[in-house]
Protein backbone atom coordinates (compact mmCIF):
# COMPACT_ATOMS: atom_id res chain seq x y z
CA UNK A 1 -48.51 -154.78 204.77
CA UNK A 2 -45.36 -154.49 207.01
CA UNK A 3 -42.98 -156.86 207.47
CA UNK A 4 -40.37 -156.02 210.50
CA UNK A 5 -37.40 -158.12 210.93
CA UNK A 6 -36.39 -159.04 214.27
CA UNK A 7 -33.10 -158.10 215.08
CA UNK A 8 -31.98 -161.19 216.82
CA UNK A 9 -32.60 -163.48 214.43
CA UNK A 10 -30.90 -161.82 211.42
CA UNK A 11 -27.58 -162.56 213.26
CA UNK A 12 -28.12 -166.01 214.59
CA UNK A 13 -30.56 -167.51 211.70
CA UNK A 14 -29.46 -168.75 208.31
CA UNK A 15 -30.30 -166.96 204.95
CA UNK A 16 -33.39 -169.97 204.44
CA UNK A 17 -35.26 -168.06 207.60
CA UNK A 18 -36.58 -165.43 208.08
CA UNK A 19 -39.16 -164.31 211.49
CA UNK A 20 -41.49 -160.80 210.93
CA UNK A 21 -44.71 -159.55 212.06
CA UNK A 22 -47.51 -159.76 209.78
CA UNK A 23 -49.80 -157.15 210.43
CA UNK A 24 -53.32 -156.85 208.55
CA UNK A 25 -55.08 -159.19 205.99
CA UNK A 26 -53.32 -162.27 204.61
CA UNK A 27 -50.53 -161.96 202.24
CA UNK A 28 -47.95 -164.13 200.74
CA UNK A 29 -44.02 -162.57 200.70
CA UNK A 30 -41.02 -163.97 198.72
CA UNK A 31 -37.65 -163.05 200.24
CA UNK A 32 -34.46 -162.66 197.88
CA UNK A 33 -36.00 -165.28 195.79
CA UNK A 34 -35.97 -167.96 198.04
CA UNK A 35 -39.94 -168.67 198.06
CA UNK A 36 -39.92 -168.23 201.73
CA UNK A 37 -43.55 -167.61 202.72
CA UNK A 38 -45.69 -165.46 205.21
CA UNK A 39 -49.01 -167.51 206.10
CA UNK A 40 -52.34 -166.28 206.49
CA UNK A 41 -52.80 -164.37 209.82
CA UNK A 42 -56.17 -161.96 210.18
CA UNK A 43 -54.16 -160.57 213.46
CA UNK A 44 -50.32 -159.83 214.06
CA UNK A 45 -48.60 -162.42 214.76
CA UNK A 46 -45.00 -163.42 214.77
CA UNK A 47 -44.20 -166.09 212.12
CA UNK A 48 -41.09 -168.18 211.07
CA UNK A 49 -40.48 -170.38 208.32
CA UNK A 50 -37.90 -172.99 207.16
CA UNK A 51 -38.65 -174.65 203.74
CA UNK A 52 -41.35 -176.67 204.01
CA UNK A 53 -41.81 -175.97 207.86
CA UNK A 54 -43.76 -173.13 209.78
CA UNK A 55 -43.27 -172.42 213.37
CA UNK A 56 -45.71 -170.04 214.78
CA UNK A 57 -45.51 -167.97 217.90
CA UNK A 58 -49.27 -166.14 218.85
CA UNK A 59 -50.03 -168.58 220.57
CA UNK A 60 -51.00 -171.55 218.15
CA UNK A 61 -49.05 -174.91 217.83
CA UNK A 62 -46.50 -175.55 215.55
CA UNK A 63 -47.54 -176.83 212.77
CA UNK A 64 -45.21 -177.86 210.10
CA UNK A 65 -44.89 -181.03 207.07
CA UNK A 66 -41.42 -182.88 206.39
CA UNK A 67 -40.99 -182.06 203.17
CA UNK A 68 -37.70 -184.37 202.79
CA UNK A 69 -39.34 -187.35 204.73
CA UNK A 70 -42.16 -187.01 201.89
CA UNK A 71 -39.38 -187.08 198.76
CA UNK A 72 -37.46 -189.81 200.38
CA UNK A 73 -41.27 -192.07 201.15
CA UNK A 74 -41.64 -191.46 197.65
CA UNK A 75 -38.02 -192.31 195.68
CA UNK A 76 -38.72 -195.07 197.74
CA UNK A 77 -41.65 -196.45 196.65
CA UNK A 78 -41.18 -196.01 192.91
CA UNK A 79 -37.58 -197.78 193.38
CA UNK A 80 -39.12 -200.62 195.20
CA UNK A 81 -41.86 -200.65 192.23
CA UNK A 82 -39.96 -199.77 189.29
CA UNK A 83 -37.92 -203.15 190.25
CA UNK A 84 -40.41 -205.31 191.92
CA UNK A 85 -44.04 -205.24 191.00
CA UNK A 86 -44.27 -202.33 188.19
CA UNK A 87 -41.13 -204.42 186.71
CA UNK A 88 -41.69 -204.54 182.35
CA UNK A 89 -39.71 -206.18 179.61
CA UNK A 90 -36.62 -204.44 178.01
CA UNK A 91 -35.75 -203.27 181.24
CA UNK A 92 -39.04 -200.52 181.78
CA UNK A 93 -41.50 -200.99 183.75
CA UNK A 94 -45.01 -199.79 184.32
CA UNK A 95 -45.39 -196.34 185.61
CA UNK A 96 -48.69 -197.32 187.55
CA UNK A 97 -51.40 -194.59 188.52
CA UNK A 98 -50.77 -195.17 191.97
CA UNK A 99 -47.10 -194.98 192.54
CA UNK A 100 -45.21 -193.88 189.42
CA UNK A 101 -47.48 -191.49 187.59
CA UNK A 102 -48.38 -190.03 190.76
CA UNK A 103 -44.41 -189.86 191.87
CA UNK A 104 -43.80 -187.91 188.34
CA UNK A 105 -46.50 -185.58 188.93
CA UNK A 106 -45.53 -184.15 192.29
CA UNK A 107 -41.48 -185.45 192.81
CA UNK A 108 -40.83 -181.92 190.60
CA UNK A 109 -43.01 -179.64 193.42
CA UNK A 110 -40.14 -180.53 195.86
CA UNK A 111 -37.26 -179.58 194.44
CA UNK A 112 -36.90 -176.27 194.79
CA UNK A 113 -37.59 -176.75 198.62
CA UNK A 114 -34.75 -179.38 198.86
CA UNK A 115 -32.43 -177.29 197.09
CA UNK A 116 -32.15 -179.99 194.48
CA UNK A 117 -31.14 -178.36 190.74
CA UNK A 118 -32.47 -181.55 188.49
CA UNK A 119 -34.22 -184.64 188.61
CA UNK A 120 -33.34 -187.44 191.49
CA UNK A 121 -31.90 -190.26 190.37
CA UNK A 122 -35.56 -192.11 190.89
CA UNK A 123 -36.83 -189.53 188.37
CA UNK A 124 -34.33 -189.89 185.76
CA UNK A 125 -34.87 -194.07 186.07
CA UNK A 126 -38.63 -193.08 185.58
CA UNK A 127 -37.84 -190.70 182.55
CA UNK A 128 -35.39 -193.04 181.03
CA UNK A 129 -38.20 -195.95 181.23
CA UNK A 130 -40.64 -194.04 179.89
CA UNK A 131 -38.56 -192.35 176.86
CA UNK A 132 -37.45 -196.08 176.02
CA UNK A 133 -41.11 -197.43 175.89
CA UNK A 134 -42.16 -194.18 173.83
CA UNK A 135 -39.00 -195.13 171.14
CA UNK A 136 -39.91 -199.36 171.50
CA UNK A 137 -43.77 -198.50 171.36
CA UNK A 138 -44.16 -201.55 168.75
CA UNK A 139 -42.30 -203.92 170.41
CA UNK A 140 -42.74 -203.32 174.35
CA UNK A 141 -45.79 -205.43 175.90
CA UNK A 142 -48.43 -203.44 176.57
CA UNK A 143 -49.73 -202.70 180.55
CA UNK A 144 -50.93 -205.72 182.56
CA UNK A 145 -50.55 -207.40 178.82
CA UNK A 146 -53.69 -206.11 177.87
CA UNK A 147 -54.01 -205.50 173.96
CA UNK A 148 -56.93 -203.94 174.13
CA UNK A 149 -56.49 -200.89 176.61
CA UNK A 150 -52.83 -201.11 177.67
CA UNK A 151 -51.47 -199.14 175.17
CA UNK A 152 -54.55 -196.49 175.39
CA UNK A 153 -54.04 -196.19 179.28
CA UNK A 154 -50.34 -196.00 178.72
CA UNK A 155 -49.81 -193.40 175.94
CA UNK A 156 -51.68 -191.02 178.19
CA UNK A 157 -49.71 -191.47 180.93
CA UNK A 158 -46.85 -191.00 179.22
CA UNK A 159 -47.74 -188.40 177.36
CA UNK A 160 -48.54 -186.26 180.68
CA UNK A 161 -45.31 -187.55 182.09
CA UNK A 162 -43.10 -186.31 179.39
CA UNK A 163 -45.24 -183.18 179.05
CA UNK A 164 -45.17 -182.03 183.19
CA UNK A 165 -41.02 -182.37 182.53
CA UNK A 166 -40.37 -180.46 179.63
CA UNK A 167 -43.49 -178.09 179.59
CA UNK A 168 -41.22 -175.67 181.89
CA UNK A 169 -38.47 -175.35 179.39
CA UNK A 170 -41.21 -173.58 176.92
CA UNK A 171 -40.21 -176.59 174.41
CA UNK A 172 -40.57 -180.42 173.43
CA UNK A 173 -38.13 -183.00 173.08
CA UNK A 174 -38.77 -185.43 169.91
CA UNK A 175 -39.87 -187.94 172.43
CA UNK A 176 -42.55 -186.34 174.40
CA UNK A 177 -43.55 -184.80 170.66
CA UNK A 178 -43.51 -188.57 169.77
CA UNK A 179 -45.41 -189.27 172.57
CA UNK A 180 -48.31 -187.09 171.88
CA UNK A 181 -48.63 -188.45 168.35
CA UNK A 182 -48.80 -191.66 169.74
CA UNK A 183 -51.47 -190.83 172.11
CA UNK A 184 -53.38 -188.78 169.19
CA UNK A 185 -53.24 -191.56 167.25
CA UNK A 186 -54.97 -193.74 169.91
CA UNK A 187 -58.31 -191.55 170.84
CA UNK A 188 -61.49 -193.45 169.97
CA UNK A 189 -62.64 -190.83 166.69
CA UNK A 190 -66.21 -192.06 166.33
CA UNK A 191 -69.07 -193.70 168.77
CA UNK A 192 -70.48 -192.31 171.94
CA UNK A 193 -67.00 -192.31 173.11
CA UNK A 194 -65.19 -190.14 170.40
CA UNK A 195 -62.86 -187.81 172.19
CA UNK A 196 -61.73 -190.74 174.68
CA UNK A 197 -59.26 -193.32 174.75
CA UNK A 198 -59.71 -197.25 176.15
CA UNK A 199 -59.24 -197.21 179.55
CA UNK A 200 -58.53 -199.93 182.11
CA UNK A 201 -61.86 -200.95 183.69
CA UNK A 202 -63.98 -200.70 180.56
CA UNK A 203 -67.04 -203.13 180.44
CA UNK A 204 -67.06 -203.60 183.94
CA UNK A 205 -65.58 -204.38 186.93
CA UNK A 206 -62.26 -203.42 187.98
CA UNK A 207 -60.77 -201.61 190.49
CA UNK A 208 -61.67 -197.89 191.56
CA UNK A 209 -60.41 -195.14 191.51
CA UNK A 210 -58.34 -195.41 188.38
CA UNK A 211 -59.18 -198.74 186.82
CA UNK A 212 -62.64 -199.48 186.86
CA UNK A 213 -65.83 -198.70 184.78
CA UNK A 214 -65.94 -195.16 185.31
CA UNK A 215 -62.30 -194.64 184.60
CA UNK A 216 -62.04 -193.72 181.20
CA UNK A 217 -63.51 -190.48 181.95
CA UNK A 218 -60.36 -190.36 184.35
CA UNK A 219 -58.04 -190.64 180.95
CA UNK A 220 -59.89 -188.34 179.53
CA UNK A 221 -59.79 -185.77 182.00
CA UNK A 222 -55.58 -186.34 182.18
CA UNK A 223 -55.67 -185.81 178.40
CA UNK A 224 -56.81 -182.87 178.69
CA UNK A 225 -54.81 -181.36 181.77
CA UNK A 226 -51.85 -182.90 179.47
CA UNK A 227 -53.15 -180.41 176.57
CA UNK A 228 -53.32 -177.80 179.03
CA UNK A 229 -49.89 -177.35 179.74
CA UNK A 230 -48.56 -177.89 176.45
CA UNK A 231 -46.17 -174.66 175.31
CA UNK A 232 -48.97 -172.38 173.30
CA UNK A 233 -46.97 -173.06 170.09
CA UNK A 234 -47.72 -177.11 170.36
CA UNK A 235 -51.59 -176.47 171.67
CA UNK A 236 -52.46 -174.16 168.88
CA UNK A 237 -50.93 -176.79 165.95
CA UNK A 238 -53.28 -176.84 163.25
CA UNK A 239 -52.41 -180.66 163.02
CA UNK A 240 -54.19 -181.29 166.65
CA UNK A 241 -57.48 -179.02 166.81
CA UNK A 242 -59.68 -181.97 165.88
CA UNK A 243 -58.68 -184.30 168.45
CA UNK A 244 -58.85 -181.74 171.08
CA UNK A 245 -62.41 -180.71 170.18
CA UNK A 246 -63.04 -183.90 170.41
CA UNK A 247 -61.66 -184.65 173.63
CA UNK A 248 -63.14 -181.24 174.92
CA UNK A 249 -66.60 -182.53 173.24
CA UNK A 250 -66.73 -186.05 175.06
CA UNK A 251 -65.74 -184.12 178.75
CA UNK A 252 -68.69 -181.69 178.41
CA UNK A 253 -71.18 -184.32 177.32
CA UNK A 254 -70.53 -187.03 180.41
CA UNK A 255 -69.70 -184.29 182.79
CA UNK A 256 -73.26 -184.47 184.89
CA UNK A 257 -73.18 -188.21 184.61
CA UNK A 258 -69.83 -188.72 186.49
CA UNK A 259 -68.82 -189.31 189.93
CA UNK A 260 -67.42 -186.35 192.29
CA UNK A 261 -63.97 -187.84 192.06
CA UNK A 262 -63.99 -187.70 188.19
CA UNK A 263 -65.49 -184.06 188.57
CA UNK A 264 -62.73 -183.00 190.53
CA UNK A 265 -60.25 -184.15 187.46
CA UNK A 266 -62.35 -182.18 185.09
CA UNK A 267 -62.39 -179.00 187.02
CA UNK A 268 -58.21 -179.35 187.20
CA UNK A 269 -58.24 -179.58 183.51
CA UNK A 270 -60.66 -176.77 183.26
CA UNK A 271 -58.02 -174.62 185.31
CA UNK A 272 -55.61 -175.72 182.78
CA UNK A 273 -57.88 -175.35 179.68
CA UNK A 274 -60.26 -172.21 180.49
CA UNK A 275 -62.83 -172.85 177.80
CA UNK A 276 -63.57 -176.34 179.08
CA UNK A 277 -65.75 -175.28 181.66
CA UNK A 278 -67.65 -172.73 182.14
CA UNK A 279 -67.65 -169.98 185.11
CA UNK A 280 -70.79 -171.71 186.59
CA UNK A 281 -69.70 -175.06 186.08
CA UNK A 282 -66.67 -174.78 187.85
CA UNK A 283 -68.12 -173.24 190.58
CA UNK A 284 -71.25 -176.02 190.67
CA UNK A 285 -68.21 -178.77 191.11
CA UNK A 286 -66.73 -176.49 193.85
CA UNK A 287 -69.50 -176.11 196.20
CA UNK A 288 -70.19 -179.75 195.23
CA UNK A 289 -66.86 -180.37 196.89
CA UNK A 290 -66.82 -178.57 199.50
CA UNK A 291 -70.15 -179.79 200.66
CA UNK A 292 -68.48 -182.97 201.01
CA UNK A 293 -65.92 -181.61 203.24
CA UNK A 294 -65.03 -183.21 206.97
CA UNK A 295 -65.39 -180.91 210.26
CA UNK A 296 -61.95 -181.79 210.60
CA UNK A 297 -61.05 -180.32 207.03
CA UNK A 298 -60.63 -183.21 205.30
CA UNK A 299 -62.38 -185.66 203.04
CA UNK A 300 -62.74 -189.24 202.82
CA UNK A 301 -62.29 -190.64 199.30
CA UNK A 302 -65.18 -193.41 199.52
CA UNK A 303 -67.25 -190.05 199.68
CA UNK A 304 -65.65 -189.30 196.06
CA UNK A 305 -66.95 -192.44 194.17
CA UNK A 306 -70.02 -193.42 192.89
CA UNK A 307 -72.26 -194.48 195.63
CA UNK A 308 -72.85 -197.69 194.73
CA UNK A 309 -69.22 -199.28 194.69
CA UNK A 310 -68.71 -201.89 197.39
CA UNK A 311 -65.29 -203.77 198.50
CA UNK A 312 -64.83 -207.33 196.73
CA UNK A 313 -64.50 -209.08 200.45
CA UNK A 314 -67.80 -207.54 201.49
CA UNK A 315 -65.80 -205.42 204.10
CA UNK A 316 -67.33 -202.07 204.66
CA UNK A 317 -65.37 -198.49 203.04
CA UNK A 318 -62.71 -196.46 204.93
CA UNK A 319 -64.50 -193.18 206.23
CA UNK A 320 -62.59 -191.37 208.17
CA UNK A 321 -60.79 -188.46 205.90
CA UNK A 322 -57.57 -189.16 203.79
CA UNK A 323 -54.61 -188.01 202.06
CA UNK A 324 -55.96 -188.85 199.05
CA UNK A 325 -59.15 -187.30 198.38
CA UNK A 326 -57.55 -184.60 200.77
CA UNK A 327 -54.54 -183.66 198.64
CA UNK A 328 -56.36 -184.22 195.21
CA UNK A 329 -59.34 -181.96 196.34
CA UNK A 330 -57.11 -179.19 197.96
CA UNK A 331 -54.76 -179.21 195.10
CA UNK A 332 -57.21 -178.46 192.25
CA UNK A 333 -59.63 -175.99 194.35
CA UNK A 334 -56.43 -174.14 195.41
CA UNK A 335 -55.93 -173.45 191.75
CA UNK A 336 -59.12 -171.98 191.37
CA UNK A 337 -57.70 -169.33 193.71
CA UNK A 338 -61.49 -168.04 194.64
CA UNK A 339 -61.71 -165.92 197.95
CA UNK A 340 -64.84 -167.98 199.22
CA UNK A 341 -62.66 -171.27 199.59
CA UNK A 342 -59.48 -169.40 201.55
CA UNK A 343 -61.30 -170.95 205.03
CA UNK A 344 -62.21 -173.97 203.31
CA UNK A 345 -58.57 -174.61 201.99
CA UNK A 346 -56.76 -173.23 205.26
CA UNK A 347 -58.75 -176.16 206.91
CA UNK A 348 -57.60 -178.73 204.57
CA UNK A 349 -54.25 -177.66 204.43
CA UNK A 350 -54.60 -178.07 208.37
CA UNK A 351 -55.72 -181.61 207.80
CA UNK A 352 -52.45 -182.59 205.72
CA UNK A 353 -50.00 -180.82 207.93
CA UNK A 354 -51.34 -182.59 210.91
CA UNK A 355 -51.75 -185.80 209.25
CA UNK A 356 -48.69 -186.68 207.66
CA UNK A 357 -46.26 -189.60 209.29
CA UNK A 358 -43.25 -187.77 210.04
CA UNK A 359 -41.40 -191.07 210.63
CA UNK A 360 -42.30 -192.88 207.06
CA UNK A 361 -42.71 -189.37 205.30
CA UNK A 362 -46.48 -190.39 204.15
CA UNK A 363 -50.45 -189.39 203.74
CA UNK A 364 -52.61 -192.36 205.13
CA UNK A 365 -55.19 -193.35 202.49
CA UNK A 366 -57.39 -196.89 202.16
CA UNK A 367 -58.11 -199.30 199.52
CA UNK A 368 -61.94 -198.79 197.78
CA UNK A 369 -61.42 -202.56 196.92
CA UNK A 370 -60.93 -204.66 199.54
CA UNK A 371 -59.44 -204.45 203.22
CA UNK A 372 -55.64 -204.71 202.79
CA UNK A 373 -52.83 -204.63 205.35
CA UNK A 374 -51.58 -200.71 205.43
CA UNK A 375 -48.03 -202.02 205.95
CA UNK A 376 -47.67 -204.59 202.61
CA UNK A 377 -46.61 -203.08 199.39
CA UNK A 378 -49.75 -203.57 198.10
CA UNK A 379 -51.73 -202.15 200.81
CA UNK A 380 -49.51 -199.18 200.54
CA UNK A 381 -50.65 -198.16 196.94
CA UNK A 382 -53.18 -195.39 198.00
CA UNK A 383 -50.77 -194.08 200.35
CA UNK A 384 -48.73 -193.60 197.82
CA UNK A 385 -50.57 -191.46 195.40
CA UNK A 386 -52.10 -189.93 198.24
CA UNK A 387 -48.50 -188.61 199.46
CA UNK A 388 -48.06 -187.15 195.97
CA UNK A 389 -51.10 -185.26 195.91
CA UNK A 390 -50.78 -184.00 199.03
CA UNK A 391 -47.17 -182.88 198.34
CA UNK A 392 -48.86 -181.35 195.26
CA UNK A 393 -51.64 -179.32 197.53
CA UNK A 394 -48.96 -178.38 199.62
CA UNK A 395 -46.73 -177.06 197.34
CA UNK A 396 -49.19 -175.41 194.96
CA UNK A 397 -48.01 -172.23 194.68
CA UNK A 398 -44.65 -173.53 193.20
């Protein structure tokens, strides 16, 4: 592959661009370190990029994501919740699978982008909450004070929050190590549910896609991806190896019996933890996926859970593709980095580009349990996890 600079721009352009030809099969470049990236062109074609922007000149339309507009939609959700609804005792508050545990996971992806060298201030409130609930655990109240599977839900969460922070570093603090043990010490050892943990939503009821009957497979599945990216030293402690069979045990067994969307979380945590999953397994959930896939190169989430869930008003599901099944589908097939999905994923990654709201900074995406307004605070809730997971398919390759 040849990459020729054009002489024009390397005098009026700043160090962050860069324009070149791409000529031959796809290929992704870094320049000086900066991450800046070639797309995928099958002919020459001209081709300049600014951080999380791409303007293209054969011919196409531009097509580019804001980046920035997505970081400041989401420090601005988890403030507004961190203070207002997610508010806790001892000043914490609850990081919530829609807003703050999804913020955690992706707020990190955009750094580098935004030339940002540590966490935002929103991330260090969420990280400060978190470590003082972890060091309080016996005298915080648990999640939506639930005794029974607050505490369950919440010590995975945290664990996998503490975990995505310091697993770059190569090492863990004494809290996320303390968070771990607490979340060890909470998996269900014995019953048709040994390897699991309580979950939001058990017995019945509920509300999809994180807190309802199926959900606890959902925990699971984050368990795991949390034991994936543990430093090697911490995942091979002797101390551990019986909870994690366990957990790997309890995936394997309910794996046929689950919906798509809980499939989906299994395959990430089968990129994460290779013996999870076999090479045929992973593949089956794949295909599974993709079958499900929009002509416009999305996919709707209401296609992702179990047929039979219905709206509490009676009101009939959201179709139409969204960010949420969109990002959270194109994020863990693009890990699985097979050559059969590059069309597949090019078309998804389309979808989010063209679908963001470059005013608010956010991926549309509709509740599974009722009709809500799409401008409350609680009507935003899917929009916001489904702007972190498309910030996370976006940004994948960071």
């Amino acid at each position: 592959m040849r990459i020729h600079l054009m002489p024009i721009l390397t005098s009026r352009l700043n160090s962050r661009m860069l324009a070149g030809v791409v000529t031959g099969a796809a290929r992704r470049v870094d320049v000086a370190g900066r991450g800046i990236r070639v797309l995928f062109a099958s002919t020459t074609c001209f081709i300049l990029c600014l951080g999380g922007q791409v303007l293209r000149a054969d011919g196409e339309r531009a097509a580019r994501w804001d980046s920035r507009a997505a970081a400041t939609y989401l420090d601005q959700r988890t403030t507004w919740w961190m203070h207002d609804m997610g508010a806790m005792d001892h000043g914490t508050f609850c990081v919530s699978c829609h807003t703050g545990f999804a913020y955690a996971l992706a707020r990190t992806s955009l750094r580098a982008g935004l030339g940002e060298h540590g966490p935002s201030p929103t991330e260090r409130q969420l990280l400060d909450s978190v470590t003082k609930r972890i060091r309080l655990w016996t005298e915080v109240q648990p999640y939506l004070n639930n005794k029974g599977q607050g505490p369950s839900t919440e010590s995975v969460i945290n664990a996998l929050v503490m975990v995505t922070y310091d697993a770059p570093k190569g090492t863990l603090s004494d809290d996320t190590r303390q968070a771990l043990k607490i979340m060890w010490a909470l998996q269900l050892k014995s019953g048709d549910r040994a390897g699991a943990w309580p979950w939001f939503g058990d017995g019945g009821g509920g509300e999809q896609p994180w807190e309802a009957y199926d959900s606890q497979y959902w925990g699971a599945a984050l368990a795991a991806v949390t034991v994936g990216i543990l430093p090697q030293k911490y995942r091979s402690d002797p101390q551990i190896q019986e909870s994690v069979k366990l957990l790997k045990q309890y995936l394997r067994a309910g794996r046929q019996n689950q919906s798509l969307l809980n499939r989906i979380s299994l395959l990430w945590a089968a990129e994460k933890l290779p013996d999870l999953l076999t090479a045929d397994q992973k593949t089956s959930i794949v295909d599974e996926v993709l079958a499900r896939q929009h002509s416009d190169g999305g996919w709707s989430t209401s296609d992702l859970v179990v047929s039979t869930w219905r709206r509490s008003d009676g009101t009939p599901q959201e179709t139409k593709s969204d960010g949420y099944a969109t990002g959270l589908a194109a994020f863990v097939i693009e890990q699985a980095a097979s050559p059969r999905t590059h069309s597949k994923m090019a078309a998804a990654r389309s979808w989010l580009i063209d679908n963001q709201d470059r005013a608010a900074g956010f991926w549309p995406a509709y509740s599974l349990n009722k009709k809500r307004d799409p401008t409350s605070n609680v009507g935003r809730f899917m929009s916001d996890a489904a702007t972190a997971y498309a910030v996370l398919a976006l940004t994948v390759d960071n």
